[in-house]
N, C-alpha and C. Protein backbone atom coordinates (compact mmCIF):
# COMPACT_ATOMS: atom_id res chain seq x y z
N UNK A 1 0.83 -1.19 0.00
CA UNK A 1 0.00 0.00 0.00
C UNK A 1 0.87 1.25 0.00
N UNK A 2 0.25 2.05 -0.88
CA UNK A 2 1.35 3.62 -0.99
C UNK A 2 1.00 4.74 -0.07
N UNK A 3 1.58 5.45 0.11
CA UNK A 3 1.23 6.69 1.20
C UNK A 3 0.78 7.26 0.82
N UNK A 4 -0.13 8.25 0.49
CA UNK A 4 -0.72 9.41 -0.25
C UNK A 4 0.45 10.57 -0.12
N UNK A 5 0.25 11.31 -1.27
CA UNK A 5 1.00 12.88 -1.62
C UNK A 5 1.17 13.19 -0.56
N UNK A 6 -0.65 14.07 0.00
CA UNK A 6 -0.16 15.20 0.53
C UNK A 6 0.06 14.41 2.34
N UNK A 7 -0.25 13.41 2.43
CA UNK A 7 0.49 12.44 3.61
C UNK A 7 2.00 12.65 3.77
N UNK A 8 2.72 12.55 2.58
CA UNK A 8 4.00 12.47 2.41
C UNK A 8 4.76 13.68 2.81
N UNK A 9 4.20 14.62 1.94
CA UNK A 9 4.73 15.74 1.74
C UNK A 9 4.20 16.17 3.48
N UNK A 10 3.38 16.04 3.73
CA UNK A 10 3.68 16.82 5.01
C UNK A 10 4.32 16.25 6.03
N UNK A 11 4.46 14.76 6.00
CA UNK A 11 5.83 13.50 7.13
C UNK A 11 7.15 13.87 6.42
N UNK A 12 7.47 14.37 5.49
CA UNK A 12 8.84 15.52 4.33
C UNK A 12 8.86 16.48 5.53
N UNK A 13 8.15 17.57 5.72
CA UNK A 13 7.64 18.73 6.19
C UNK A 13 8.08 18.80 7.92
N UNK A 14 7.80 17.79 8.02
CA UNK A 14 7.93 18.12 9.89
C UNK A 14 9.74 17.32 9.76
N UNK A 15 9.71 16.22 9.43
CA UNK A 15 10.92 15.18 9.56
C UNK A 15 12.34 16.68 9.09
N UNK A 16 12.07 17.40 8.12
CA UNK A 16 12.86 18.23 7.68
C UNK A 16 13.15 19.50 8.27
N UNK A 17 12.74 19.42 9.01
CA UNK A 17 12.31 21.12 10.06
C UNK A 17 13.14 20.60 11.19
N UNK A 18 12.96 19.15 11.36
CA UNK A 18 14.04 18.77 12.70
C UNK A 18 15.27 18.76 11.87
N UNK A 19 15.48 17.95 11.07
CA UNK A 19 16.70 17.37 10.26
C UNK A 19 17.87 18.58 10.25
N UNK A 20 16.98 19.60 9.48
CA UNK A 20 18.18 21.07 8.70
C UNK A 20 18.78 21.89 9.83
N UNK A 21 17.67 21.82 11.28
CA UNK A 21 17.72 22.40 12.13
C UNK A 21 18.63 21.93 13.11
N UNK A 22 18.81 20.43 12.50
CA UNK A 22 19.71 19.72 14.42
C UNK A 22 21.10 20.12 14.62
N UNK A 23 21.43 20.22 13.67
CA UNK A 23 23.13 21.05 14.12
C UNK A 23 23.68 22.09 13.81
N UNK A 24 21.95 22.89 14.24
CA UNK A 24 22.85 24.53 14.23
C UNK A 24 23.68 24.77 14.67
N UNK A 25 24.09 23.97 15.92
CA UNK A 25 25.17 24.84 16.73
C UNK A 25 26.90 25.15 15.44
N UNK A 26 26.97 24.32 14.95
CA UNK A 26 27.68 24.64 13.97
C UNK A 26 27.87 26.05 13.65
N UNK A 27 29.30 26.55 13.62
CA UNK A 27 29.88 27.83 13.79
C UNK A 27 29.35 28.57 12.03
N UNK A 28 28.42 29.36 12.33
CA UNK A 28 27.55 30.27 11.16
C UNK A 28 26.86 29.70 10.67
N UNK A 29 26.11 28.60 10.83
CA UNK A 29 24.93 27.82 10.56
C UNK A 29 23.42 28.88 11.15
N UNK A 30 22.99 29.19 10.11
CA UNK A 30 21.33 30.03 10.42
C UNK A 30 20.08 29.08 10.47
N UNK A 31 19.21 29.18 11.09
CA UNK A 31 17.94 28.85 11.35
C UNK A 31 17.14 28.84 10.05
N UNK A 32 16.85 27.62 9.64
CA UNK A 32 15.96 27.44 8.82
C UNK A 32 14.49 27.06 9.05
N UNK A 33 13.44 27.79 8.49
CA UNK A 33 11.81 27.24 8.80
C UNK A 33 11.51 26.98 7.32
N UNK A 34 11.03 25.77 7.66
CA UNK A 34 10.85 25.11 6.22
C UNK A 34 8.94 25.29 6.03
N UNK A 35 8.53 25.81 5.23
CA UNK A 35 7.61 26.25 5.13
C UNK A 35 7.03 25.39 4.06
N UNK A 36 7.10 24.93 3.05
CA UNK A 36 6.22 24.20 2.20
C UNK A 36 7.22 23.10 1.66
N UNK A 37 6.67 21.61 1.68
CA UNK A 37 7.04 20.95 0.63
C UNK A 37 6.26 20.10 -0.51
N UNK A 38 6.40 20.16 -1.87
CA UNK A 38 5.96 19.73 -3.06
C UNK A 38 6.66 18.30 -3.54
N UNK A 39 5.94 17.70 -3.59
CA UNK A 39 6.41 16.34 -4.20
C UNK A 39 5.65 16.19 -5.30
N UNK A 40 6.55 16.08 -6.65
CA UNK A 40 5.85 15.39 -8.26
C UNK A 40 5.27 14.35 -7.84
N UNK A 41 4.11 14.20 -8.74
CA UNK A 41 3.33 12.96 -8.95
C UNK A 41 4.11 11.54 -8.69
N UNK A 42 5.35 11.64 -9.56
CA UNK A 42 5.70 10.49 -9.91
C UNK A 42 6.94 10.27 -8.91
N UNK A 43 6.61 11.48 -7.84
CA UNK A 43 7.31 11.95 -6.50
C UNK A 43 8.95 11.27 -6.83
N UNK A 44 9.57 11.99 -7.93
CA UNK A 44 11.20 11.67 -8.00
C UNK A 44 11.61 12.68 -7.93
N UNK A 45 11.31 14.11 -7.13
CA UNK A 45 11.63 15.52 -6.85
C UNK A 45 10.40 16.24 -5.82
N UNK A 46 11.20 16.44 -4.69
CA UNK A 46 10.62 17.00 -3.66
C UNK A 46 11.32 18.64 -3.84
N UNK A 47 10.54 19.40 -4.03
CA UNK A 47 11.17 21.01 -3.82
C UNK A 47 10.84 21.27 -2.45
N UNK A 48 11.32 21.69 -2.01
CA UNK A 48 11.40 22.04 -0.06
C UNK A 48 11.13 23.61 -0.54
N UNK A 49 10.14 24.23 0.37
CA UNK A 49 10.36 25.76 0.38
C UNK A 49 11.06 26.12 1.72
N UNK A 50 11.75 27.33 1.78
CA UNK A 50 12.67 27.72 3.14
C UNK A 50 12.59 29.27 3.32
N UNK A 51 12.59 29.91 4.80
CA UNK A 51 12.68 30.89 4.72
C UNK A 51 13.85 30.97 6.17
N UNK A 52 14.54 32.17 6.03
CA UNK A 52 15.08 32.59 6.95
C UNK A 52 15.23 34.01 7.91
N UNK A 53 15.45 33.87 8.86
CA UNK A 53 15.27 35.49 9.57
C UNK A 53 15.74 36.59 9.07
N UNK A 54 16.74 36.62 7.76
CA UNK A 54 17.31 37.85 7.19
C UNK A 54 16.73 37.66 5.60
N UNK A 55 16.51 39.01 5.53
CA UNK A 55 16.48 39.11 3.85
C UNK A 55 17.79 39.52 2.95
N UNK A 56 18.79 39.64 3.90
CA UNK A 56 20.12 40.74 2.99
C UNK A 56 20.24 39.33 2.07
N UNK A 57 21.06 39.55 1.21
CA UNK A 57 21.30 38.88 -0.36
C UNK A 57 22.24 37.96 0.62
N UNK A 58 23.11 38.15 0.71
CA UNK A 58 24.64 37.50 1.35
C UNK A 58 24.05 36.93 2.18
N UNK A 59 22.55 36.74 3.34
CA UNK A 59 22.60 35.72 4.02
C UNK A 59 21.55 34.27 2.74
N UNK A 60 20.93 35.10 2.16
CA UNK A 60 20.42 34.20 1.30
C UNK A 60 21.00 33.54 0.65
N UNK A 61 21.82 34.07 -0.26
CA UNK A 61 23.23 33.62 -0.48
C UNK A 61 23.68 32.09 0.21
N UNK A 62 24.40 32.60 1.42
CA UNK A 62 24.72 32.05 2.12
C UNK A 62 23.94 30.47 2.35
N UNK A 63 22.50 30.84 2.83
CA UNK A 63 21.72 29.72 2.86
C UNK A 63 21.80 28.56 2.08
N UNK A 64 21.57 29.18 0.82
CA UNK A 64 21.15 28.41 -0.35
C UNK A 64 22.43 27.27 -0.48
N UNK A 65 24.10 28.01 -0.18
CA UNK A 65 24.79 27.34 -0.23
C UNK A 65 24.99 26.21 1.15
N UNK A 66 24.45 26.65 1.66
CA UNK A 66 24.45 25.19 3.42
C UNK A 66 23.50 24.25 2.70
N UNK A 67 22.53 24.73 2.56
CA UNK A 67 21.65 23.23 2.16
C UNK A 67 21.95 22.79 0.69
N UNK A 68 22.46 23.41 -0.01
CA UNK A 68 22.82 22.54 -1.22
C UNK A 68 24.07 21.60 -1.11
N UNK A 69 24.92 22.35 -0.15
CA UNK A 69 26.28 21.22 0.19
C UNK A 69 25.84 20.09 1.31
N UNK A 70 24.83 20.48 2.31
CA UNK A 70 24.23 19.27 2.70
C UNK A 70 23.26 18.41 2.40
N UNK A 71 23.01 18.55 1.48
CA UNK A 71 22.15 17.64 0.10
C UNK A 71 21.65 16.28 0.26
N UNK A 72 22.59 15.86 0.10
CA UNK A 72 22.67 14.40 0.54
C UNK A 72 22.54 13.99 2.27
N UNK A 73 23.72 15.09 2.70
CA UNK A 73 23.47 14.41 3.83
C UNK A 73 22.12 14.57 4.75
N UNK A 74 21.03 15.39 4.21
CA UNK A 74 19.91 15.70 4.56
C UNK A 74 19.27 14.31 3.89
N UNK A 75 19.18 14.22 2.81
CA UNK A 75 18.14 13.56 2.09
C UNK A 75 18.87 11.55 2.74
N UNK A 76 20.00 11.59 2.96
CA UNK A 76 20.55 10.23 4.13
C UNK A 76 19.57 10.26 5.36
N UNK A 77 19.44 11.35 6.16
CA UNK A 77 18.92 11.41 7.38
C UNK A 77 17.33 10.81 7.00
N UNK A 78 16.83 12.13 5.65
CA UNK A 78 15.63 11.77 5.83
C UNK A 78 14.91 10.43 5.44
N UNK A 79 15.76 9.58 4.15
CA UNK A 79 15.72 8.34 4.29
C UNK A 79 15.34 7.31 5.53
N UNK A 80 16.36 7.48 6.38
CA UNK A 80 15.96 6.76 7.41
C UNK A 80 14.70 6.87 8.03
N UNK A 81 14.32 7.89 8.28
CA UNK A 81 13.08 8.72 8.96
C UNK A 81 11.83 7.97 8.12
N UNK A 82 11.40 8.20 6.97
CA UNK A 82 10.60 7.51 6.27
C UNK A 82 10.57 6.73 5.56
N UNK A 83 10.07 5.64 6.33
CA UNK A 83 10.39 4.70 5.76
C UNK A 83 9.21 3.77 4.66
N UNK A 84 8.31 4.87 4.48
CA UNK A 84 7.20 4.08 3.71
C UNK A 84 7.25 4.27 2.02
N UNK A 85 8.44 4.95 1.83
CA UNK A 85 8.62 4.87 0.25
C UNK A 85 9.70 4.31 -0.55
N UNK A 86 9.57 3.70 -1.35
CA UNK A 86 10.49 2.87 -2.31
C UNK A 86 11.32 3.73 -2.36
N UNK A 87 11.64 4.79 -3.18
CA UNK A 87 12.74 5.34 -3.62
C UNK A 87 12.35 6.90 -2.93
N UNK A 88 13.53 7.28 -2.32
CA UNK A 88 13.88 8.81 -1.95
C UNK A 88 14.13 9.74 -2.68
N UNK A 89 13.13 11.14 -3.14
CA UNK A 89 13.04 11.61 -4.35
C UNK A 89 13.80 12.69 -4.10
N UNK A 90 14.43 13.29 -5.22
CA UNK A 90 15.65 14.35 -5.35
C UNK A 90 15.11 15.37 -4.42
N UNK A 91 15.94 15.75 -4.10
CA UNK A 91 15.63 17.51 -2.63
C UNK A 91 15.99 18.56 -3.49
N UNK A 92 15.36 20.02 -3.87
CA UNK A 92 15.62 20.94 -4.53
C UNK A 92 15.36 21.63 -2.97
N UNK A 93 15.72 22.82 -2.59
CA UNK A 93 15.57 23.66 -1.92
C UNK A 93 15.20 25.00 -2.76
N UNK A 94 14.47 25.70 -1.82
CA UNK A 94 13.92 26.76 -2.87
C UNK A 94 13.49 27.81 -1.90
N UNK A 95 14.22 29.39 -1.86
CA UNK A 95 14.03 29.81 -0.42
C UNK A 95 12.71 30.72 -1.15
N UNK A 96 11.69 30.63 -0.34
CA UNK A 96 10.16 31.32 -0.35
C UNK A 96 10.24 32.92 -0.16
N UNK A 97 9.54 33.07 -0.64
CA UNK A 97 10.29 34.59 -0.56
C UNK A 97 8.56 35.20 -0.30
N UNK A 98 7.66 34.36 0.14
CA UNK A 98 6.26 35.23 0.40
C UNK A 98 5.76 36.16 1.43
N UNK A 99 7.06 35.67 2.22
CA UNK A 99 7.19 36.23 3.90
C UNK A 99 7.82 37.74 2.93
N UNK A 100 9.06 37.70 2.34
CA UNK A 100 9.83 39.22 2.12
C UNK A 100 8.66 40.12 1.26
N UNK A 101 8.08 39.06 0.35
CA UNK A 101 6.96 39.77 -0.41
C UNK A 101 5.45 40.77 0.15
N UNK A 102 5.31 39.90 1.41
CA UNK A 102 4.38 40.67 1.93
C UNK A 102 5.03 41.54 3.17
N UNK A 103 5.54 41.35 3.62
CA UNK A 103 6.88 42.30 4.45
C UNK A 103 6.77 43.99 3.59
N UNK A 104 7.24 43.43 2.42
CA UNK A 104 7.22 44.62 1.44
C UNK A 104 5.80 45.56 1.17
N UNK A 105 5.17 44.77 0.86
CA UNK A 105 3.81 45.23 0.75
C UNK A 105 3.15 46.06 1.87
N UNK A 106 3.33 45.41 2.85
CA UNK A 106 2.95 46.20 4.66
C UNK A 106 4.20 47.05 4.88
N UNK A 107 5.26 47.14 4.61
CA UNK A 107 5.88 48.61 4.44
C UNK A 107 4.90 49.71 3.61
N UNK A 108 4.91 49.39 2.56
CA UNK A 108 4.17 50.62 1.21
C UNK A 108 3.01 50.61 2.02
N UNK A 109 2.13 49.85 2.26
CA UNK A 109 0.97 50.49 3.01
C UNK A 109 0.82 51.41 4.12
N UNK A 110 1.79 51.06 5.18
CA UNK A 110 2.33 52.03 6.36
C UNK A 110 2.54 53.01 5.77
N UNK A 111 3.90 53.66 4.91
CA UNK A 111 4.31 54.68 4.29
C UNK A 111 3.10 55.62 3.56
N UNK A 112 2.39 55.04 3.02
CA UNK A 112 1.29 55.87 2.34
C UNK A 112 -0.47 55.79 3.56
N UNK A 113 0.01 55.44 4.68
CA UNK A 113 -1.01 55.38 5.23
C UNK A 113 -0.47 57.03 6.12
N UNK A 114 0.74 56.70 6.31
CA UNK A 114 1.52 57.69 7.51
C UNK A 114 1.11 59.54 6.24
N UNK A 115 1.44 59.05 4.99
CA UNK A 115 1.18 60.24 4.12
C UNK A 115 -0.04 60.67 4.33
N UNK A 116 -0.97 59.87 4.06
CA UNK A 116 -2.65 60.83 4.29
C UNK A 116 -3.45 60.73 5.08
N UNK A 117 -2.10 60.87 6.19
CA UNK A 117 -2.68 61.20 7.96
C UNK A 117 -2.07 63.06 7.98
């Protein structure tokens, strides 16, 4: 018997929020909240969405390069963890940017609210 999608994707979702997170202590390692994950149909690519506490470029930057060099060793951990699927589908990371997007948006509204006061 198979697991369903959105079953999956959300046992992806929590298992990965511990996983990216367990050895922050690691010297310049940032806090990741993993906010959405997508699994294809034919679930051989999981895109992870991620956000982090800074928007400057250089920590994004930065990010993108921790979890792409721990790649594997994320998608090893999470293997073990779930164990109800045949094959472990590729990890894309993909940092979400809906948090900076509406961040932005509730600035411009403040600013033009503060104007036609």
């Amino acid at each position: 018997m198979s697991i369903s999608l959105e079953r999956l994707q959300s046992l992806f979702l929590r298992e990965l929020a511990v996983i990216v997170n367990k050895d922050r202590k690691i010297k310049g390692q940032m806090y990741f909240n993993i906010t959405e994950v997508r699994i294809t149909k034919d679930r051989s690519i999981a895109t992870i969405f991620y956000t982090i506490l800074s928007d400057e470029k250089e920590d994004l930057e930065r990010a993108n390069e921790i979890l792409n060099s721990l790649n594997k060793q994320i998608r090893l951990e999470l293997s073990k963890k779930v164990r109800d699927i045949r094959r472990m589908p590729e990890l894309k990371f993909k940092y979400d940017d809906t948090l900076a997007y509406g961040n932005k948006i509730d600035k411009i509204l403040k600013e033009l609210n503060t104007k036609t006061e």
